[in-house]
C-alpha atoms as a PDB file:
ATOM      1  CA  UNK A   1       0.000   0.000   0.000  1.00  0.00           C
ATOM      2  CA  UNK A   2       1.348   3.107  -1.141  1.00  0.00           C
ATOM      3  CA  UNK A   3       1.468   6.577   1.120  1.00  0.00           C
ATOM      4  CA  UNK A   4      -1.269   8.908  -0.157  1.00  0.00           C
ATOM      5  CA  UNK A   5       1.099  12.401  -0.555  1.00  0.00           C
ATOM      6  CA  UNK A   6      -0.612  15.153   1.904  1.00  0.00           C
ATOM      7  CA  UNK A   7      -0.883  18.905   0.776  1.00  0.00           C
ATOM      8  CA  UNK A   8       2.275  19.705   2.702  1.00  0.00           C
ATOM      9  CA  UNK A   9       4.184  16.748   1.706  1.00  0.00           C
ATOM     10  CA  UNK A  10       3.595  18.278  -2.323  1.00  0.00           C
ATOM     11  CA  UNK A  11       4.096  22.158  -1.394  1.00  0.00           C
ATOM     12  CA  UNK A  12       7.398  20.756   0.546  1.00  0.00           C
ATOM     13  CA  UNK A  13       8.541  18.823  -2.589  1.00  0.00           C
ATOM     14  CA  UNK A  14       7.659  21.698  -4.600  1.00  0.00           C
ATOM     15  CA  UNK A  15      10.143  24.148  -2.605  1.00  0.00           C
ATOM     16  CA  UNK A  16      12.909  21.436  -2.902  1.00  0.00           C
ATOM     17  CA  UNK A  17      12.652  21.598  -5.951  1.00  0.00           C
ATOM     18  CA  UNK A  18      11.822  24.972  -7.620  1.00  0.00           C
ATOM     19  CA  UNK A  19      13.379  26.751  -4.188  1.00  0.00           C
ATOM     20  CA  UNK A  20       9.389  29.384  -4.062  1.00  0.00           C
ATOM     21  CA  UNK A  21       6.108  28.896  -4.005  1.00  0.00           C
ATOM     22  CA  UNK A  22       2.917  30.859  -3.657  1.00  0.00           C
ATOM     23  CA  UNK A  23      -0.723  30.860  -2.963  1.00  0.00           C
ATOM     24  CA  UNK A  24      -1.882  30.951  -6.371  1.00  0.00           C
ATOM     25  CA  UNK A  25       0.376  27.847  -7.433  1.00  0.00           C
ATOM     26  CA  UNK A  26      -0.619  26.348  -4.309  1.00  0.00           C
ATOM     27  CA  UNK A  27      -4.062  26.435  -5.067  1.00  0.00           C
ATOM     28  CA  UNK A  28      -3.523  25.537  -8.632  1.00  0.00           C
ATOM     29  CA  UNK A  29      -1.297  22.351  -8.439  1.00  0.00           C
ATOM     30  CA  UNK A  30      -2.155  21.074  -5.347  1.00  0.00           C
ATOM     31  CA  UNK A  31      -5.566  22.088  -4.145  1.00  0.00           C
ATOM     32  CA  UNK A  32      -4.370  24.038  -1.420  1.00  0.00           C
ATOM     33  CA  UNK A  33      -6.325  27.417  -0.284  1.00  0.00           C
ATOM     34  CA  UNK A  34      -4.281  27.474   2.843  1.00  0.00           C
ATOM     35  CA  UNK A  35      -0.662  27.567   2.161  1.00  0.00           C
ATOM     36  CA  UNK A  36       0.064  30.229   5.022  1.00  0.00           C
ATOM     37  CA  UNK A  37      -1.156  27.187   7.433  1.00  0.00           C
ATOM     38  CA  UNK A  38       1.229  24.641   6.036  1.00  0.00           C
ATOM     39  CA  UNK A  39       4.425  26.759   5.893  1.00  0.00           C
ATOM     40  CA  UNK A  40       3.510  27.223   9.341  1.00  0.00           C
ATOM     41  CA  UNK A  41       3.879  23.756   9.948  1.00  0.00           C
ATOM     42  CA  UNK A  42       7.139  23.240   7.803  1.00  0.00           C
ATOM     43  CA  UNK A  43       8.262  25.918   9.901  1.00  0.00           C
ATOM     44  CA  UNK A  44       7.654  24.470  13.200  1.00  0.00           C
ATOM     45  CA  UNK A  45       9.276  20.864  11.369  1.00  0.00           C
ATOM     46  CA  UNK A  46      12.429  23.011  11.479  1.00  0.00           C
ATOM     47  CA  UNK A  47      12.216  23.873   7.696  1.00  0.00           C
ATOM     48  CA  UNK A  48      13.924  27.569   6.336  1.00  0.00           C
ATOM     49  CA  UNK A  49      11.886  29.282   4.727  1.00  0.00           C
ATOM     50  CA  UNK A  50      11.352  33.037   3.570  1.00  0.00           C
ATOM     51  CA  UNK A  51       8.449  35.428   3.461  1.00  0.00           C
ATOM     52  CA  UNK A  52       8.979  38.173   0.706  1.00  0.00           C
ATOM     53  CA  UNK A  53       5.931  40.056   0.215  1.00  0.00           C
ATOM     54  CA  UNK A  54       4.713  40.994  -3.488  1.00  0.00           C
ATOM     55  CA  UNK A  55       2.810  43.065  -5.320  1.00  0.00           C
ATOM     56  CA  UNK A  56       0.849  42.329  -8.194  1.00  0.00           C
ATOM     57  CA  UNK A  57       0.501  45.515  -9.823  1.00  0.00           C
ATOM     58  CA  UNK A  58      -2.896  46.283  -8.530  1.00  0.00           C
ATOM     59  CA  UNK A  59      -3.226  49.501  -5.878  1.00  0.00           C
ATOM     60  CA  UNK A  60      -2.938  47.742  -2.409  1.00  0.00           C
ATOM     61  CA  UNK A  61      -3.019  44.315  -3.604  1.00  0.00           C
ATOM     62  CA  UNK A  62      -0.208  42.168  -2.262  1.00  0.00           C
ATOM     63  CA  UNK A  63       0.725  37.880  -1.630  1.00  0.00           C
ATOM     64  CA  UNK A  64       3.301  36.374  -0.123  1.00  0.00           C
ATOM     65  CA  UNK A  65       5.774  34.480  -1.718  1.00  0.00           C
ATOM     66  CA  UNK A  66       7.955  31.336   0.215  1.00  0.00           C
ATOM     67  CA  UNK A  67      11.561  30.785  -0.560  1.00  0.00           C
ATOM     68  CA  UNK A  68      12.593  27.691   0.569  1.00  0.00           C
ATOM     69  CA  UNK A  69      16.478  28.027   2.235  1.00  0.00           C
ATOM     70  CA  UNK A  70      17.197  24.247   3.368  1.00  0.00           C
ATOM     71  CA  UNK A  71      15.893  22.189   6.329  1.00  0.00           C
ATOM     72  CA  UNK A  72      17.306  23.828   9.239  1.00  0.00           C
ATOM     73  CA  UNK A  73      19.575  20.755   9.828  1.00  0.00           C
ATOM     74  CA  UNK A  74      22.683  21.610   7.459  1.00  0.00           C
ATOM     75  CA  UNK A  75      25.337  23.182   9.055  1.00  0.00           C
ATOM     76  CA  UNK A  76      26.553  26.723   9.023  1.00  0.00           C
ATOM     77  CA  UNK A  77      29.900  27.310   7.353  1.00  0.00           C
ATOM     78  CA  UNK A  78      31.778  28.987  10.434  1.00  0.00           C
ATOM     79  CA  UNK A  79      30.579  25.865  12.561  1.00  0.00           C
ATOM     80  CA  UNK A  80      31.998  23.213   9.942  1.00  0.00           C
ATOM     81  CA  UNK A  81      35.254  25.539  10.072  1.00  0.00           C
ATOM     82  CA  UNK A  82      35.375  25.366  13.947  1.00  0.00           C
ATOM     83  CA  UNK A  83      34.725  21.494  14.287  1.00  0.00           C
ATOM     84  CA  UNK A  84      37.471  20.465  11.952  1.00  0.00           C
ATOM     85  CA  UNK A  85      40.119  22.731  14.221  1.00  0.00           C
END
């Protein structure tokens, strides 16, 4: 029995692999109208990731946009230096 993929597991995927995501692609590839909700939880799972707010042109109108910056567990390059003295 295979594991059905959850909303999060796809939107996760998708930062992995194309590094941003937002609601409208959410919504539009994987069904999800709540993508604020499930960086949340990628957040709290220790996952990096980056609000930039955009603007689409229209007066006032704005979405966010999520970078994705790695899963919290690689190591920073000063602390790689400092274990190998």
């Amino acid at each position: 029995m295979t594991k059905k993929l959850t909303q999060k597991d796809k939107v996760l995927a998708h930062l992995q692999e194309n590094k941003k995501i937002n609601p409208l692609e959410a919504l539009n590839l994987y069904g999800s109208f709540r993508l604020g909700a499930i960086i949340f939880t990628l957040r709290e799972e220790g996952y990096n990731i980056e609000t930039k707010m955009k603007n689409n042109g229209v007066k006032k109108n704005h979405f966010a946009e999520y970078h994705y910056k790695g899963d919290g567990k690689q190591m920073d390059i000063m602390d790689r230096i400092n274990s190998d003295n």
